[in-house]
Protein backbone atom coordinates (compact mmCIF):
# COMPACT_ATOMS: atom_id res chain seq x y z
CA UNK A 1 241.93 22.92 217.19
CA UNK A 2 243.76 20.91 220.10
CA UNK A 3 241.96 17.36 220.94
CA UNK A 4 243.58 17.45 224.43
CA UNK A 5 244.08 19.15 227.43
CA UNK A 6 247.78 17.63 228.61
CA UNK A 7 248.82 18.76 232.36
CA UNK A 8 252.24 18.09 233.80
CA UNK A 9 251.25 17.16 237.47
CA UNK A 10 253.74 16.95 240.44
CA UNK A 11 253.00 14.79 243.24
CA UNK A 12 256.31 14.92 245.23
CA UNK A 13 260.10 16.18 244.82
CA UNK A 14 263.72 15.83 245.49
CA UNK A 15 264.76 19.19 246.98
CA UNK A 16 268.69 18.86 246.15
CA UNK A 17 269.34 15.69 243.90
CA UNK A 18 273.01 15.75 242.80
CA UNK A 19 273.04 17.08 239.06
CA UNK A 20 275.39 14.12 237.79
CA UNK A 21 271.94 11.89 238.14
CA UNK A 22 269.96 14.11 235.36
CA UNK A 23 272.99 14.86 233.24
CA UNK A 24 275.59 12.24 232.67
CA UNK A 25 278.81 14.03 233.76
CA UNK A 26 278.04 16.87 235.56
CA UNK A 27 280.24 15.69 238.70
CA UNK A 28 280.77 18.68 239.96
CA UNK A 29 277.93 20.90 239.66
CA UNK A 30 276.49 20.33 243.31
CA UNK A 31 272.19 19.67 243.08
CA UNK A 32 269.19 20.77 241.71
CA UNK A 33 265.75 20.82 242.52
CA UNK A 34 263.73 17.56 241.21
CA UNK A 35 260.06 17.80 241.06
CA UNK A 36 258.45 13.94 240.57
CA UNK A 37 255.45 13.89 238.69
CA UNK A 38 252.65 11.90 235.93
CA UNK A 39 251.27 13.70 232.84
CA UNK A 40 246.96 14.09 232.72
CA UNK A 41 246.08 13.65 229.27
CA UNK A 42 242.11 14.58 229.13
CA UNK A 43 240.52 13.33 226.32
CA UNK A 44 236.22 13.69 225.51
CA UNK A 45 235.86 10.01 225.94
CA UNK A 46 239.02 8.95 228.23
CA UNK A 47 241.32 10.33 230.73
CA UNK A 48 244.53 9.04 230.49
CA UNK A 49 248.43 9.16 232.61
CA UNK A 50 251.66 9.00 231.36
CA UNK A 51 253.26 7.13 234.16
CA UNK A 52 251.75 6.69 237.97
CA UNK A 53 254.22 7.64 240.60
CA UNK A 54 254.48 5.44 243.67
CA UNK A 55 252.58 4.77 246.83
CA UNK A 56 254.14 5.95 250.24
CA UNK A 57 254.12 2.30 251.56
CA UNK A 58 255.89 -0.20 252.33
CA UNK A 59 259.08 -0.48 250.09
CA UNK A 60 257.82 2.94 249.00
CA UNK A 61 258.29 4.72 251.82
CA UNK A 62 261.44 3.02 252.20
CA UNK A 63 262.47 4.44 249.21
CA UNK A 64 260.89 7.98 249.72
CA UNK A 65 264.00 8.19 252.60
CA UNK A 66 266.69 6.52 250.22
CA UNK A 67 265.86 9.50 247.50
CA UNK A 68 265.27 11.95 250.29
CA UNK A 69 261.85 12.84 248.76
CA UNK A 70 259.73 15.35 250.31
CA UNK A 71 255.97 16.45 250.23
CA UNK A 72 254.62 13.41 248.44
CA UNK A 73 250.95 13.66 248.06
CA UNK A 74 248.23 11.00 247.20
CA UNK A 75 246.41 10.72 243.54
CA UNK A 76 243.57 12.29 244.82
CA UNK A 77 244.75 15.62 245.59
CA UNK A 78 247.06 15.70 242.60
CA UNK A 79 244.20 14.65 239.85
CA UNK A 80 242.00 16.85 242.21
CA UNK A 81 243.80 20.27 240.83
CA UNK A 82 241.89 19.27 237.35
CA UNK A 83 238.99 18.12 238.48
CA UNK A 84 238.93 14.17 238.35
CA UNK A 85 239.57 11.38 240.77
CA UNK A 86 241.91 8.36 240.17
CA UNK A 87 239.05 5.93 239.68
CA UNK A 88 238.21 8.30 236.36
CA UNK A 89 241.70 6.94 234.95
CA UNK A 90 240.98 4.88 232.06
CA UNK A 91 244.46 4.64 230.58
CA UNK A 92 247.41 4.38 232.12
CA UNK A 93 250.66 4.15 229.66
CA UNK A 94 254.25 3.52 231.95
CA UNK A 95 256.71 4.92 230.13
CA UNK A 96 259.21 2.56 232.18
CA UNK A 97 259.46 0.69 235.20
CA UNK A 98 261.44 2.71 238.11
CA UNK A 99 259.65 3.24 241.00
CA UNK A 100 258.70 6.64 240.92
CA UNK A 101 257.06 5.82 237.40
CA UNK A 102 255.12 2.26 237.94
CA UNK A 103 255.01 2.31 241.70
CA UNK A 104 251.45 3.59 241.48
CA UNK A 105 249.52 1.05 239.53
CA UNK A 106 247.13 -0.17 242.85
CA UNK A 107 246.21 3.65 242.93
CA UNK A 108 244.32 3.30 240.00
CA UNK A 109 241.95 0.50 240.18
CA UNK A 110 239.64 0.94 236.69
CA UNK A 111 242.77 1.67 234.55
CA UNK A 112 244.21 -0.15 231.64
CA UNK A 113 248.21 -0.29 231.31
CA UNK A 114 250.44 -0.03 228.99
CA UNK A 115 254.22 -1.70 228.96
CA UNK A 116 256.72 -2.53 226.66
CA UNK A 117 256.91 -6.32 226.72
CA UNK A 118 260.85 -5.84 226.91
CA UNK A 119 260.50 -3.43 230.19
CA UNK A 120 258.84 -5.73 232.07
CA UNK A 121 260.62 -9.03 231.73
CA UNK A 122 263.96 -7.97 231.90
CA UNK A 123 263.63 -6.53 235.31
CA UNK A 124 262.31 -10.08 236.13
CA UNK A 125 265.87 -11.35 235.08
CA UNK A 126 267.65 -8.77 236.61
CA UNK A 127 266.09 -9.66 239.90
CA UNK A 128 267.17 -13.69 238.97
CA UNK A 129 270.96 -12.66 238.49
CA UNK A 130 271.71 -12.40 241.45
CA UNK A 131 272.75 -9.95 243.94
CA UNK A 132 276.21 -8.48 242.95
CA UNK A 133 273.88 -7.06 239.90
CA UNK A 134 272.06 -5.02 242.62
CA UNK A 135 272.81 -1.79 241.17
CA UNK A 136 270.40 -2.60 238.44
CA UNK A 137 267.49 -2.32 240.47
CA UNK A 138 268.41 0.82 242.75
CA UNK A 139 265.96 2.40 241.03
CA UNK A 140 263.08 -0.24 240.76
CA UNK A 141 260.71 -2.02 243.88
CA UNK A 142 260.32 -5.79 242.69
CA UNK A 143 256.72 -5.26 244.20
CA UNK A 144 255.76 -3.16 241.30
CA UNK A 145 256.91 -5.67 238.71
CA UNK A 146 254.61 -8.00 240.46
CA UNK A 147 251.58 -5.58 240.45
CA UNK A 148 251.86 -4.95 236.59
CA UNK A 149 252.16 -9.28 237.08
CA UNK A 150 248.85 -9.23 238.61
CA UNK A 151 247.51 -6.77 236.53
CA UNK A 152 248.20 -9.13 233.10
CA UNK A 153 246.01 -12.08 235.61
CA UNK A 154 243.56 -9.23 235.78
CA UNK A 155 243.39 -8.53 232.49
CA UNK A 156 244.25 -5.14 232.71
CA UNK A 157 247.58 -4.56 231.27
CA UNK A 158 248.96 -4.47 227.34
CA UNK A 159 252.29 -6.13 226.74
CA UNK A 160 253.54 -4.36 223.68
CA UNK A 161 256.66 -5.33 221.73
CA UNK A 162 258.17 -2.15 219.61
CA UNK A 163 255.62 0.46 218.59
CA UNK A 164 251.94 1.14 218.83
CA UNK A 165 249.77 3.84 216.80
CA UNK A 166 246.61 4.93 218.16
CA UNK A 167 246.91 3.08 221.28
CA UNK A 168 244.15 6.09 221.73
CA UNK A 169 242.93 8.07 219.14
CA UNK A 170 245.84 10.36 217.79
CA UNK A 171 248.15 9.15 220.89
CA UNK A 172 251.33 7.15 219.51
CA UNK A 173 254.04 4.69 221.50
CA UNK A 174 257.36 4.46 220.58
CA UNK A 175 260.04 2.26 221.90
CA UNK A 176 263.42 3.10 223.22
CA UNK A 177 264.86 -0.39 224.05
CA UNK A 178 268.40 -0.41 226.26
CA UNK A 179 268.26 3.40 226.32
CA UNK A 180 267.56 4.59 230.12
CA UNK A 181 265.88 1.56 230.90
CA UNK A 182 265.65 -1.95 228.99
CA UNK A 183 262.24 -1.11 227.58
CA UNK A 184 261.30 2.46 227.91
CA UNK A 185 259.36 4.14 225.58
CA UNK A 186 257.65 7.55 224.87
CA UNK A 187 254.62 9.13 224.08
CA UNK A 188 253.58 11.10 220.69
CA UNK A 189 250.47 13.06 220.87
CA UNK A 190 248.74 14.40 217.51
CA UNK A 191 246.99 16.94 219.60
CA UNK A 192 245.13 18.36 216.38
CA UNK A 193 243.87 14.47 215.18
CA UNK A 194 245.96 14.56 211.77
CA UNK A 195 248.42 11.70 210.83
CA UNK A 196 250.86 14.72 209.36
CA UNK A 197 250.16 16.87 212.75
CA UNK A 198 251.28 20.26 212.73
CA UNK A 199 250.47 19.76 216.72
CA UNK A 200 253.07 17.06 217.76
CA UNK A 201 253.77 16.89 222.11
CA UNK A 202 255.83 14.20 222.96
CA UNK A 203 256.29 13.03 226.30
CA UNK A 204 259.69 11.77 227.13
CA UNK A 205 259.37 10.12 230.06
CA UNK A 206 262.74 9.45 231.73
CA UNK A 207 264.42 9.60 228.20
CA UNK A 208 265.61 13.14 228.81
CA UNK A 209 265.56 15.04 232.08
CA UNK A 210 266.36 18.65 231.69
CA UNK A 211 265.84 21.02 228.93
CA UNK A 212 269.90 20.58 229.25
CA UNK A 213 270.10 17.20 227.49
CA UNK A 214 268.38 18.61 224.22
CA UNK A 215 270.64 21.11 223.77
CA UNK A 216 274.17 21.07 226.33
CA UNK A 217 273.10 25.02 227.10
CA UNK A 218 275.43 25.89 224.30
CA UNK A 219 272.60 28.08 222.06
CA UNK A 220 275.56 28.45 219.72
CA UNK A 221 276.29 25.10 218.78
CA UNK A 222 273.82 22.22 220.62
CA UNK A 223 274.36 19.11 221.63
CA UNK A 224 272.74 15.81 222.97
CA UNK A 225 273.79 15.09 226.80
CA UNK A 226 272.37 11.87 227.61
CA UNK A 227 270.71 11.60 231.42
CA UNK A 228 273.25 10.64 234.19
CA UNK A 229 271.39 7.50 235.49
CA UNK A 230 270.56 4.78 233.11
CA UNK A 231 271.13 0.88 232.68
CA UNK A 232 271.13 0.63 229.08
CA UNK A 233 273.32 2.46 226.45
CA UNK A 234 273.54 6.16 226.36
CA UNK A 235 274.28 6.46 222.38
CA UNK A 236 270.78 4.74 222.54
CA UNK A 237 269.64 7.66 224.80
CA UNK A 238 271.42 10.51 222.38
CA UNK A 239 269.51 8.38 219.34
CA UNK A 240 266.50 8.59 221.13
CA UNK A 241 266.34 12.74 221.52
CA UNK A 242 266.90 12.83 217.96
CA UNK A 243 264.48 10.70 216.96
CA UNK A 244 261.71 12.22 219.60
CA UNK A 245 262.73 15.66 218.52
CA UNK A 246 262.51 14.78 214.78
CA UNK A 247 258.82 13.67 215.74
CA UNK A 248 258.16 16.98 217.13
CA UNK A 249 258.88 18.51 214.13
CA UNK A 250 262.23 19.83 214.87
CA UNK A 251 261.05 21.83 218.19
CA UNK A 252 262.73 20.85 220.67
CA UNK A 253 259.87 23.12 223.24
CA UNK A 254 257.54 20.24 222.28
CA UNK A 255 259.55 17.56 223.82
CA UNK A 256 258.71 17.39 227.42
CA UNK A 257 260.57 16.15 230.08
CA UNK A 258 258.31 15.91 233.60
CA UNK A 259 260.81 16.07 235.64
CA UNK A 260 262.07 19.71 234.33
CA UNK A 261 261.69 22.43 236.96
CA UNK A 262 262.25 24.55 234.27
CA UNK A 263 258.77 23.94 232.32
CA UNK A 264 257.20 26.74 235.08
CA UNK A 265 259.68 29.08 232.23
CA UNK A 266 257.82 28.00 229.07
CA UNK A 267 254.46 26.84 230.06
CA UNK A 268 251.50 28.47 232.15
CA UNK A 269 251.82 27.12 235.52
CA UNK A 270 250.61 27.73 239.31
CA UNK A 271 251.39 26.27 242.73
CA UNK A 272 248.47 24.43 244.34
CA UNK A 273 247.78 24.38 248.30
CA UNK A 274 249.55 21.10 248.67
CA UNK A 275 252.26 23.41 247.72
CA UNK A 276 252.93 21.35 244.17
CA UNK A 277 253.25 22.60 240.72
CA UNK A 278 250.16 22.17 237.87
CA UNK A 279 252.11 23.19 234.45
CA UNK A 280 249.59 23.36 231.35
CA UNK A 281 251.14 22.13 228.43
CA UNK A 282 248.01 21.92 226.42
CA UNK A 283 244.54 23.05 226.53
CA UNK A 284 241.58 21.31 224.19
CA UNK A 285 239.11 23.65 222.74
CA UNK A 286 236.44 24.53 225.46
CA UNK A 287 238.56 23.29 228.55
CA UNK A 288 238.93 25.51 231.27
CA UNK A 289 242.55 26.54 232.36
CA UNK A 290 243.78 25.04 235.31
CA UNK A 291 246.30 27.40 236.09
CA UNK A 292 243.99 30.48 235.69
């Protein structure tokens, strides 16, 4: 009996991203598609994201030509494809703060956030170090570290410091602290309400990738590859499969990563007229498919 219905939800993509950026040391295996997306997690009582996106404004779209990102498309025709609008987001947990993440936040306006304290104040110092430590925020618009700012004034946002049970019923945090970011953290879902679930989906956020940093692609003997972009420590990021796999109960098919093209391989999936990807991870008992 599954609580949840959990859909992985693209809203724009990277046609040829160089692979080195997903996993660390792949120099010279050319690109790969990257699909950008959020995680719907549709509850009886709540409706809930795993990270936002971004906006296509201002230092957005900016960085929408930096990434060479193409067919980005707005909250409401993304959440449309399952039936809800973005003002029907209650929760909203940001699994870290790069732009394509926690860019998003205005987009949601009746939402309460979640953050690791950790996340957000370190990117305040790295924006006070000064420029030669640039590189740190490639990935991150200071205007969204502001917004989650304003959001605390608002009283909308939940500072957390290490992890959280039941943030919502059955829905876990975990920390990841100087992994891919200073403060990410991931996402355990009991998706059949028991403490001792035998129904364990973790969302990794950015923590892994691909499919390919679970396991190297060696089904003979696996190994841990961590991601290829990350500021923090990548035995921190090799730690951190472990740990999210051990949580899944050893199976590693129950770890996402969103940005995986591959997931259309495992899970039912279709591509909407906005010419994006819905992939069904899970469906709760009486929800209608969204891919059927």
């Amino acid at each position: 009996m599954s609580k949840y219905s959990i859909w992985v939800l693209e809203y724009c993509r990277v046609e040829e991203l160089p692979a080195s950026a997903v996993v660390y040391g792949a120099h010279n295996r050319g690109t790969l598609r990257l699909p950008f997306c959020y995680t719907l997690v549709k509850g009886p009582d709540f409706a809930a994201l795993i990270d936002v996106g971004y906006n296509d404004v201002d230092h957005g779209r900016e960085l929408t030509e930096m990434f060479g990102i193409s067919n980005w498309r707005d909250p409401h025709t993304v959440l449309g494809e399952c039936g809800l609008t973005p003002e029907q987001i209650t929760h909203v947990i940001l699994t870290h703060g790069h732009f394509d993440h926690m860019g998003g936040t205005d987009l949601f306006p009746k939402a309460t956030f979640f953050i690791q304290e950790r996340e957000l104040s370190r990117w305040v110092w790295a924006m006070s170090i000064g420029r030669r430590f640039r590189w740190l925020m490639e990935a991150v618009d200071p205007g969204d570290v502001l917004r989650v700012v304003e959001l605390a004034r608002q009283g909308r946002l939940v500072s957390l410091e290490g992890a959280l049970e039941d943030v919502l019923p059955h829905i876990d945090l975990y920390p990841a602290h100087e992994s891919h970011t200073p403060g990410s953290q991931y996402v355990v879902i009991r998706n059949d309400g028991k403490r001792d679930s035998a129904d364990v989906w973790v969302m990794a956020g950015d923590l892994i990738y691909q499919f390919e940093n679970l396991h190297g692609n060696n089904e003979a003997d696996p190994y841990y590859v961590p991601v290829g972009l990350g500021s923090g420590s990548q035995t921190n990021m090799l730690l951190a499969i472990d740990e999210m796999i051990k949580r899944a109960g050893g199976e590693m098919r129950r770890v996402i990563p969103a940005h995986e093209e591959g997931l259309k391989t495992v899970f039912p999936s279709r591509i909407a007229a906005s010419g994006l990807r819905v992939t069904e991870i899970a469906l709760a008992d009486g929800e209608p498919s969204r891919v059927r």
